[in-house]
PDB file of N, CA and C in Angstrom:
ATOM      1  N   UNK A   1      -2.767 -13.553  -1.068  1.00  0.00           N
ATOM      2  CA  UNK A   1      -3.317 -12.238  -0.778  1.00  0.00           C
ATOM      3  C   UNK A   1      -2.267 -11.151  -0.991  1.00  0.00           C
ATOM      4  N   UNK A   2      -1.357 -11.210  -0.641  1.00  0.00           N
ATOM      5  CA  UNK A   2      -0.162 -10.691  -0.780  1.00  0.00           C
ATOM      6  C   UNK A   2       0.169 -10.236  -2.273  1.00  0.00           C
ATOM      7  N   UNK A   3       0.282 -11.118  -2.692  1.00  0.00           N
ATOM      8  CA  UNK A   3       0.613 -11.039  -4.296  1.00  0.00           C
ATOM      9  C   UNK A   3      -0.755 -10.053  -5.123  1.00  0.00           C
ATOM     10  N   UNK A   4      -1.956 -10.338  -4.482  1.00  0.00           N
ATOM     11  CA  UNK A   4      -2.995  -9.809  -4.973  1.00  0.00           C
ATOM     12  C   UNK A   4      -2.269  -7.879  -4.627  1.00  0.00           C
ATOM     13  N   UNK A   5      -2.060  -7.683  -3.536  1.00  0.00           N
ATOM     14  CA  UNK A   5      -1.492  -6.479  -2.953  1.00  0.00           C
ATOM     15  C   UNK A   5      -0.590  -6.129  -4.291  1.00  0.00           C
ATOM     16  N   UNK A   6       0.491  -6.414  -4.682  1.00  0.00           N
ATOM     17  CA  UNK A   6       2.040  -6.830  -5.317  1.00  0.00           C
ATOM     18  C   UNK A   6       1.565  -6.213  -6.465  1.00  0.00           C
ATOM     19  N   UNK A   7       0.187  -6.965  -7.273  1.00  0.00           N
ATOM     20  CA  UNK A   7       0.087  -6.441  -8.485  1.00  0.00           C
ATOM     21  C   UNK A   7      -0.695  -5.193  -8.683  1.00  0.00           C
ATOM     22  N   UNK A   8      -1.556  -4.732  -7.714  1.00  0.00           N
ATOM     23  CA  UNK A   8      -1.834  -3.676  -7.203  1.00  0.00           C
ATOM     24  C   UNK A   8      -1.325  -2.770  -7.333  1.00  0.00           C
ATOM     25  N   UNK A   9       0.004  -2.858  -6.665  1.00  0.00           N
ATOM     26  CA  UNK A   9       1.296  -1.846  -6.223  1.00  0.00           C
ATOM     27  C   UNK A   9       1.606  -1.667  -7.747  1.00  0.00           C
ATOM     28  N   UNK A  10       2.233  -2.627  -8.288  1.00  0.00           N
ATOM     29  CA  UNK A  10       3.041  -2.101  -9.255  1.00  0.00           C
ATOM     30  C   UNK A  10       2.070  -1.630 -10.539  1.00  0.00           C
ATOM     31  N   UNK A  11       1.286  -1.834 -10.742  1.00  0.00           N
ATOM     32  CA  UNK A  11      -0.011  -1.317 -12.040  1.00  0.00           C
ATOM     33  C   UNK A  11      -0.310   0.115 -11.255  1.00  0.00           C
ATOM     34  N   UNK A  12       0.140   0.585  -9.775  1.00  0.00           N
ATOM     35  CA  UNK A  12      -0.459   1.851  -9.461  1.00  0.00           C
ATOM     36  C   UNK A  12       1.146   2.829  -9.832  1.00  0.00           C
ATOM     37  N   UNK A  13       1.825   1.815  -9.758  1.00  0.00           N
ATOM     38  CA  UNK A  13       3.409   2.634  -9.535  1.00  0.00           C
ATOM     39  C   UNK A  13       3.496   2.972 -11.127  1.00  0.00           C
ATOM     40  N   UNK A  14       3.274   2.069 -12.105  1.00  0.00           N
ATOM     41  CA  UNK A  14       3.250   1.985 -13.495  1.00  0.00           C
ATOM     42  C   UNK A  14       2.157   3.562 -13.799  1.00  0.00           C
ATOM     43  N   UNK A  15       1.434   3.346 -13.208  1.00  0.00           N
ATOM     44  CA  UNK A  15       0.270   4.945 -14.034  1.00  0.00           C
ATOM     45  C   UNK A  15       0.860   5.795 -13.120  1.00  0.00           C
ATOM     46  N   UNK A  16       0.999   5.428 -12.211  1.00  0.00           N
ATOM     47  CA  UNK A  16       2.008   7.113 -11.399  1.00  0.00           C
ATOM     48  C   UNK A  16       3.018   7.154 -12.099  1.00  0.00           C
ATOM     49  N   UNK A  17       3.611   6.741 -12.471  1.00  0.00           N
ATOM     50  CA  UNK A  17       5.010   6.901 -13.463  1.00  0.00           C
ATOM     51  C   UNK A  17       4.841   7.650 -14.368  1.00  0.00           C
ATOM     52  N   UNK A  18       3.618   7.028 -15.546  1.00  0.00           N
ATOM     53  CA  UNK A  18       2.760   7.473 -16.620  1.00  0.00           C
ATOM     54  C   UNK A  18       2.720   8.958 -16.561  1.00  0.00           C
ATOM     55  N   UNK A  19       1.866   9.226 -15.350  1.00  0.00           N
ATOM     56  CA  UNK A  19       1.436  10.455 -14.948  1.00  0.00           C
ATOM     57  C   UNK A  19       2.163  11.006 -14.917  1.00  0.00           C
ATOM     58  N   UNK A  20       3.324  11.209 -14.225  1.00  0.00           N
ATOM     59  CA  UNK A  20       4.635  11.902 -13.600  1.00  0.00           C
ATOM     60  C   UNK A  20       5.072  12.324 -14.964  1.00  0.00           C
ATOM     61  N   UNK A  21       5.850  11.417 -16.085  1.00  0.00           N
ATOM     62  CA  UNK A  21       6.192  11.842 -16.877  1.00  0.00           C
ATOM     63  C   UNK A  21       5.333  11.940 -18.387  1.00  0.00           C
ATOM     64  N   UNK A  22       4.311  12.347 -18.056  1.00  0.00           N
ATOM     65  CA  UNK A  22       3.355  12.782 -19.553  1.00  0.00           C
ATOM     66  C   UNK A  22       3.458  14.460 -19.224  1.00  0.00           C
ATOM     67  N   UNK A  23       3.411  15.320 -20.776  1.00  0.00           N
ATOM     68  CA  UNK A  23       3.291  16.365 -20.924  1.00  0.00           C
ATOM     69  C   UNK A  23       2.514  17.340 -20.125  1.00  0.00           C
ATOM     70  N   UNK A  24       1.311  16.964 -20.230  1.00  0.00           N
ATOM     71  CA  UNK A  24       0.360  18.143 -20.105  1.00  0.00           C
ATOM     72  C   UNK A  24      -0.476  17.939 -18.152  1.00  0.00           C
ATOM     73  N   UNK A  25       0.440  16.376 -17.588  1.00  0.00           N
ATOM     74  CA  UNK A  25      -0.711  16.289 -16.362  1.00  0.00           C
ATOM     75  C   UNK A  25      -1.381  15.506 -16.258  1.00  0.00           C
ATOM     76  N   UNK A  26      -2.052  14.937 -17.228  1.00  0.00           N
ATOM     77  CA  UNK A  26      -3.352  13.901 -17.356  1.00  0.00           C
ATOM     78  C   UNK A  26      -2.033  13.010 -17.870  1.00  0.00           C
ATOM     79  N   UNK A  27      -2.975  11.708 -17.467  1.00  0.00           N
ATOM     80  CA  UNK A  27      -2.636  10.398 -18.393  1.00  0.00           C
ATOM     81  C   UNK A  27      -3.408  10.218 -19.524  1.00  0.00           C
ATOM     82  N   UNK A  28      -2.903   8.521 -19.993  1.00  0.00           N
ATOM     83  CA  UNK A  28      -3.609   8.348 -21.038  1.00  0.00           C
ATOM     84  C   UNK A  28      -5.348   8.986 -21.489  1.00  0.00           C
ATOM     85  N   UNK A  29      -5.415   8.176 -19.939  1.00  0.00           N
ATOM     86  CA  UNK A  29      -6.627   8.092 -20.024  1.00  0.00           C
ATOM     87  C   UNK A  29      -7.215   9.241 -19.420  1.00  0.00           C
ATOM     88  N   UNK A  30      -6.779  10.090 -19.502  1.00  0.00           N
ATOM     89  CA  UNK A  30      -7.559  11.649 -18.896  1.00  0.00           C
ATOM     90  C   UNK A  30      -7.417  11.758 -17.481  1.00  0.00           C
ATOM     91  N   UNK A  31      -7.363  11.129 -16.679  1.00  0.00           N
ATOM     92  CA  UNK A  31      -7.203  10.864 -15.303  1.00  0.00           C
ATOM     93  C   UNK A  31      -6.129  11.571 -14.755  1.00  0.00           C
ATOM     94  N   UNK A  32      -5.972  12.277 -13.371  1.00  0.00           N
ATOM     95  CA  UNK A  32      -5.087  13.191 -12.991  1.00  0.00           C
ATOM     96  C   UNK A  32      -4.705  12.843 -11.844  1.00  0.00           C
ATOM     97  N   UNK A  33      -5.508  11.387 -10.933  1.00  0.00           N
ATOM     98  CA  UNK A  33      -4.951  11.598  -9.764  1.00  0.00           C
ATOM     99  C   UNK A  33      -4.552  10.090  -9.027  1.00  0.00           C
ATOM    100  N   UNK A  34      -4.118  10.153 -10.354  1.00  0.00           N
ATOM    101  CA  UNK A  34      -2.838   8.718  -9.915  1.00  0.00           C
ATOM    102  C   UNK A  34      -2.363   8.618  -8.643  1.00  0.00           C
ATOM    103  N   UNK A  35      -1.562   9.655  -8.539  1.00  0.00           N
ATOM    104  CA  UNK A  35      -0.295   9.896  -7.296  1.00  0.00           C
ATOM    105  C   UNK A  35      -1.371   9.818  -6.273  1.00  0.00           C
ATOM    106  N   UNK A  36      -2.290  10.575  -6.023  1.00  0.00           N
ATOM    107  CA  UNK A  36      -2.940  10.296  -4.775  1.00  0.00           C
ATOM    108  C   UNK A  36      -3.719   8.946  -4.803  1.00  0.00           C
ATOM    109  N   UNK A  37      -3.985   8.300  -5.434  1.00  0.00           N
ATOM    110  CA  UNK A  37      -4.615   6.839  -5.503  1.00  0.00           C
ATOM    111  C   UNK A  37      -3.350   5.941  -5.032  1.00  0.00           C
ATOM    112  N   UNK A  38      -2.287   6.456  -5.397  1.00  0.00           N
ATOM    113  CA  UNK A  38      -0.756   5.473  -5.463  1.00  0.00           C
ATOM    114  C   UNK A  38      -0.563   5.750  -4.000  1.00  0.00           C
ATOM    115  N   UNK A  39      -0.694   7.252  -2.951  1.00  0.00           N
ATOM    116  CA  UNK A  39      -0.235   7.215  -2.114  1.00  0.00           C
ATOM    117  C   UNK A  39      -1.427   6.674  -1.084  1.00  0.00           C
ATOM    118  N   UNK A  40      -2.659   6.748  -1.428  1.00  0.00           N
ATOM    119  CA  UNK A  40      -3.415   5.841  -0.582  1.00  0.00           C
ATOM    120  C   UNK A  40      -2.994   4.740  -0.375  1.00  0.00           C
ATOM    121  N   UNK A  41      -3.149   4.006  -1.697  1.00  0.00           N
ATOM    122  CA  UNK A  41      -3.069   2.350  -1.185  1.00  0.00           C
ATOM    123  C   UNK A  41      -1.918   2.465  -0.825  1.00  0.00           C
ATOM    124  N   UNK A  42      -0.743   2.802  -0.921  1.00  0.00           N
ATOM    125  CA  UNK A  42       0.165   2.838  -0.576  1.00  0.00           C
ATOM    126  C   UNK A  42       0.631   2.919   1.563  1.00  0.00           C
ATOM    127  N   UNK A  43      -0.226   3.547   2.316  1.00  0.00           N
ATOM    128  CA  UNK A  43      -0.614   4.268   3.124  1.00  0.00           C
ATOM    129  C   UNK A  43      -1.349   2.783   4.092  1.00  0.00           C
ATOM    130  N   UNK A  44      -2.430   2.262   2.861  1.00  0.00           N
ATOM    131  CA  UNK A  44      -3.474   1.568   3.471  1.00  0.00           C
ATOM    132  C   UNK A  44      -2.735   0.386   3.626  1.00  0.00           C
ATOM    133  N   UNK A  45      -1.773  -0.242   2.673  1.00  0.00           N
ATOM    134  CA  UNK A  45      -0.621  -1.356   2.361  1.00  0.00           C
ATOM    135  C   UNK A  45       0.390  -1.238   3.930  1.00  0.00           C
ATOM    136  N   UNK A  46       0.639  -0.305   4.542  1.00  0.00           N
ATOM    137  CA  UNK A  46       1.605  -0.029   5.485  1.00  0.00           C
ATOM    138  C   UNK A  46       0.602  -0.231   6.542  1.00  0.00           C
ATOM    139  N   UNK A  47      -0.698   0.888   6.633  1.00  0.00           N
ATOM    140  CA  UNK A  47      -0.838   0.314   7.838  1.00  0.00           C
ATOM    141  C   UNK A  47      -1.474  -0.942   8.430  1.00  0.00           C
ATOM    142  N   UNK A  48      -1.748  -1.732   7.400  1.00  0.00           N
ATOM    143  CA  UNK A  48      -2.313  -3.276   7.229  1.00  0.00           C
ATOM    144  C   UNK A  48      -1.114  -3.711   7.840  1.00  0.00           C
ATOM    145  N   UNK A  49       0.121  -3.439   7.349  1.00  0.00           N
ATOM    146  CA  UNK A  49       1.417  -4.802   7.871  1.00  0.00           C
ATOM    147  C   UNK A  49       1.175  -4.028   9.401  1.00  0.00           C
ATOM    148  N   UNK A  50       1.088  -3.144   9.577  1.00  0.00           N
ATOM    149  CA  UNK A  50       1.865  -2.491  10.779  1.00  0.00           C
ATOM    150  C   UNK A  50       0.643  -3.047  11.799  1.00  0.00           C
ATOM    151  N   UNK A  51      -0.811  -2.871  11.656  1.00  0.00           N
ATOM    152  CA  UNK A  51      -1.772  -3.725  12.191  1.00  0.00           C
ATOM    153  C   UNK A  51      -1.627  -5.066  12.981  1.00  0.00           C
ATOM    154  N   UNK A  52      -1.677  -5.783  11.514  1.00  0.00           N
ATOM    155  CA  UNK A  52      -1.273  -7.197  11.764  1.00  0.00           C
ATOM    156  C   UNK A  52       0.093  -7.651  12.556  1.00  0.00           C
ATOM    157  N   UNK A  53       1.361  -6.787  12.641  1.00  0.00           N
ATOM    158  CA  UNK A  53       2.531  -6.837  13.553  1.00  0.00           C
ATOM    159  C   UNK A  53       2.354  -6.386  14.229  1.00  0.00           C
ATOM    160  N   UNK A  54       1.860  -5.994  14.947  1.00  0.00           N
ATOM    161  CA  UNK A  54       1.262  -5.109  16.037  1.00  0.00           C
ATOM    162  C   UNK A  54       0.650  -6.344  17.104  1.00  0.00           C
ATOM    163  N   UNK A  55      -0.694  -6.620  16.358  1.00  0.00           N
ATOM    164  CA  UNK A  55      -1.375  -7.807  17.040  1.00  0.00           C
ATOM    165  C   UNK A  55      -0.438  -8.625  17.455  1.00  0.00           C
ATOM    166  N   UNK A  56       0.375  -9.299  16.486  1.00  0.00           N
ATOM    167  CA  UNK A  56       1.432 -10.201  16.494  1.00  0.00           C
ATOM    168  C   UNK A  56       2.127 -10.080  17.750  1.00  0.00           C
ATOM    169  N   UNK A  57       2.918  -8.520  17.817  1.00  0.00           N
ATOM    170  CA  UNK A  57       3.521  -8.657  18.956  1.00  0.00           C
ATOM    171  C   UNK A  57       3.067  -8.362  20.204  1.00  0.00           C
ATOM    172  N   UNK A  58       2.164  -7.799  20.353  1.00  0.00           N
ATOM    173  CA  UNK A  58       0.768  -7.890  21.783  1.00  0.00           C
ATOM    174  C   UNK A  58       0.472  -9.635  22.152  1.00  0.00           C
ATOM    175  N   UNK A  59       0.265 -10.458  21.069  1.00  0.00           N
ATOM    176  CA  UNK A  59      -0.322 -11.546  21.357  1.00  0.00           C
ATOM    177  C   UNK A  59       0.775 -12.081  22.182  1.00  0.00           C
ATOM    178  N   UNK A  60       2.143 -11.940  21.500  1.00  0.00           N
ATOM    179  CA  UNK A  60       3.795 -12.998  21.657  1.00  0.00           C
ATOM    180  C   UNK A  60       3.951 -12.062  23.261  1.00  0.00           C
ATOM    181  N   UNK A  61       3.898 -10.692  23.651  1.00  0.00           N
ATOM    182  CA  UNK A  61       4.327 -10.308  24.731  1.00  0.00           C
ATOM    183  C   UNK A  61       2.982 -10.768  25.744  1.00  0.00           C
ATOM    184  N   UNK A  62       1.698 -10.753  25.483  1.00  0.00           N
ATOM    185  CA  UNK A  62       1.210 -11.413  26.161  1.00  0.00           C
ATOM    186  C   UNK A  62       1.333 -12.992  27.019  1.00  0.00           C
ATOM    187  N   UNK A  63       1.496 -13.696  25.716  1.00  0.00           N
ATOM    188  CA  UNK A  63       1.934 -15.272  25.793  1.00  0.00           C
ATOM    189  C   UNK A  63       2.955 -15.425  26.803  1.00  0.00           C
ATOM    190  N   UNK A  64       4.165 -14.360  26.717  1.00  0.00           N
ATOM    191  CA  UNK A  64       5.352 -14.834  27.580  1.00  0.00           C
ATOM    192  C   UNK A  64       5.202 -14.170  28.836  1.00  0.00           C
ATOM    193  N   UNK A  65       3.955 -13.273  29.021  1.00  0.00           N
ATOM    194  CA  UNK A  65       4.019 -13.170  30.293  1.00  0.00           C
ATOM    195  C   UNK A  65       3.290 -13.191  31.399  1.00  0.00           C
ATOM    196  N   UNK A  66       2.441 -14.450  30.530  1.00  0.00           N
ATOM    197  CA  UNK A  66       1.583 -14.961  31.949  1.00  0.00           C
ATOM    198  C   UNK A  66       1.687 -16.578  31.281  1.00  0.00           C
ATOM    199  N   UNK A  67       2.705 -16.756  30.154  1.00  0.00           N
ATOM    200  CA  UNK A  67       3.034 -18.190  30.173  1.00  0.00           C
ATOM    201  C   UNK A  67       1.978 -19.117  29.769  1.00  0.00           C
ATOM    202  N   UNK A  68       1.240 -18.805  28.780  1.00  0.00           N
ATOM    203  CA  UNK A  68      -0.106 -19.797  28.182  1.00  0.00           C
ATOM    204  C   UNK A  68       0.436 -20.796  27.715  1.00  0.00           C
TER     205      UNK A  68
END
């Protein structure tokens, strides 16, 4: 799943790049809003880990302190 994320990232980092440095604004493909597509998932990628570590450490401070 992870890796599914990975290639995600970098094919969004690759057309934000695109974007960033083409002439006129648009990419190849006419499209203008890379960077904000890049900083979503980007956004949605963080707060997924931060979620899931979160739970993680609620569950582990739970566990140790009523000792399951």
């Amino acid at each position: 799943m992870l890796a599914i994320y990975k290639v995600q990232l970098n094919t969004s980092l690759t057309e934000a790049y695109q974007h960033l440095t083409s002439a006129n604004g648009t990419s190849a493909d006419g499209q203008s809003n890379h960077v904000f597509v890049l900083m979503a998932s980007i956004l949605g990628i963080l707060a997924t880990i931060g979620m899931t570590v979160n739970s993680f450490l609620v569950f582990v401070t739970i566990r140790s302190k009523y000792e399951i």
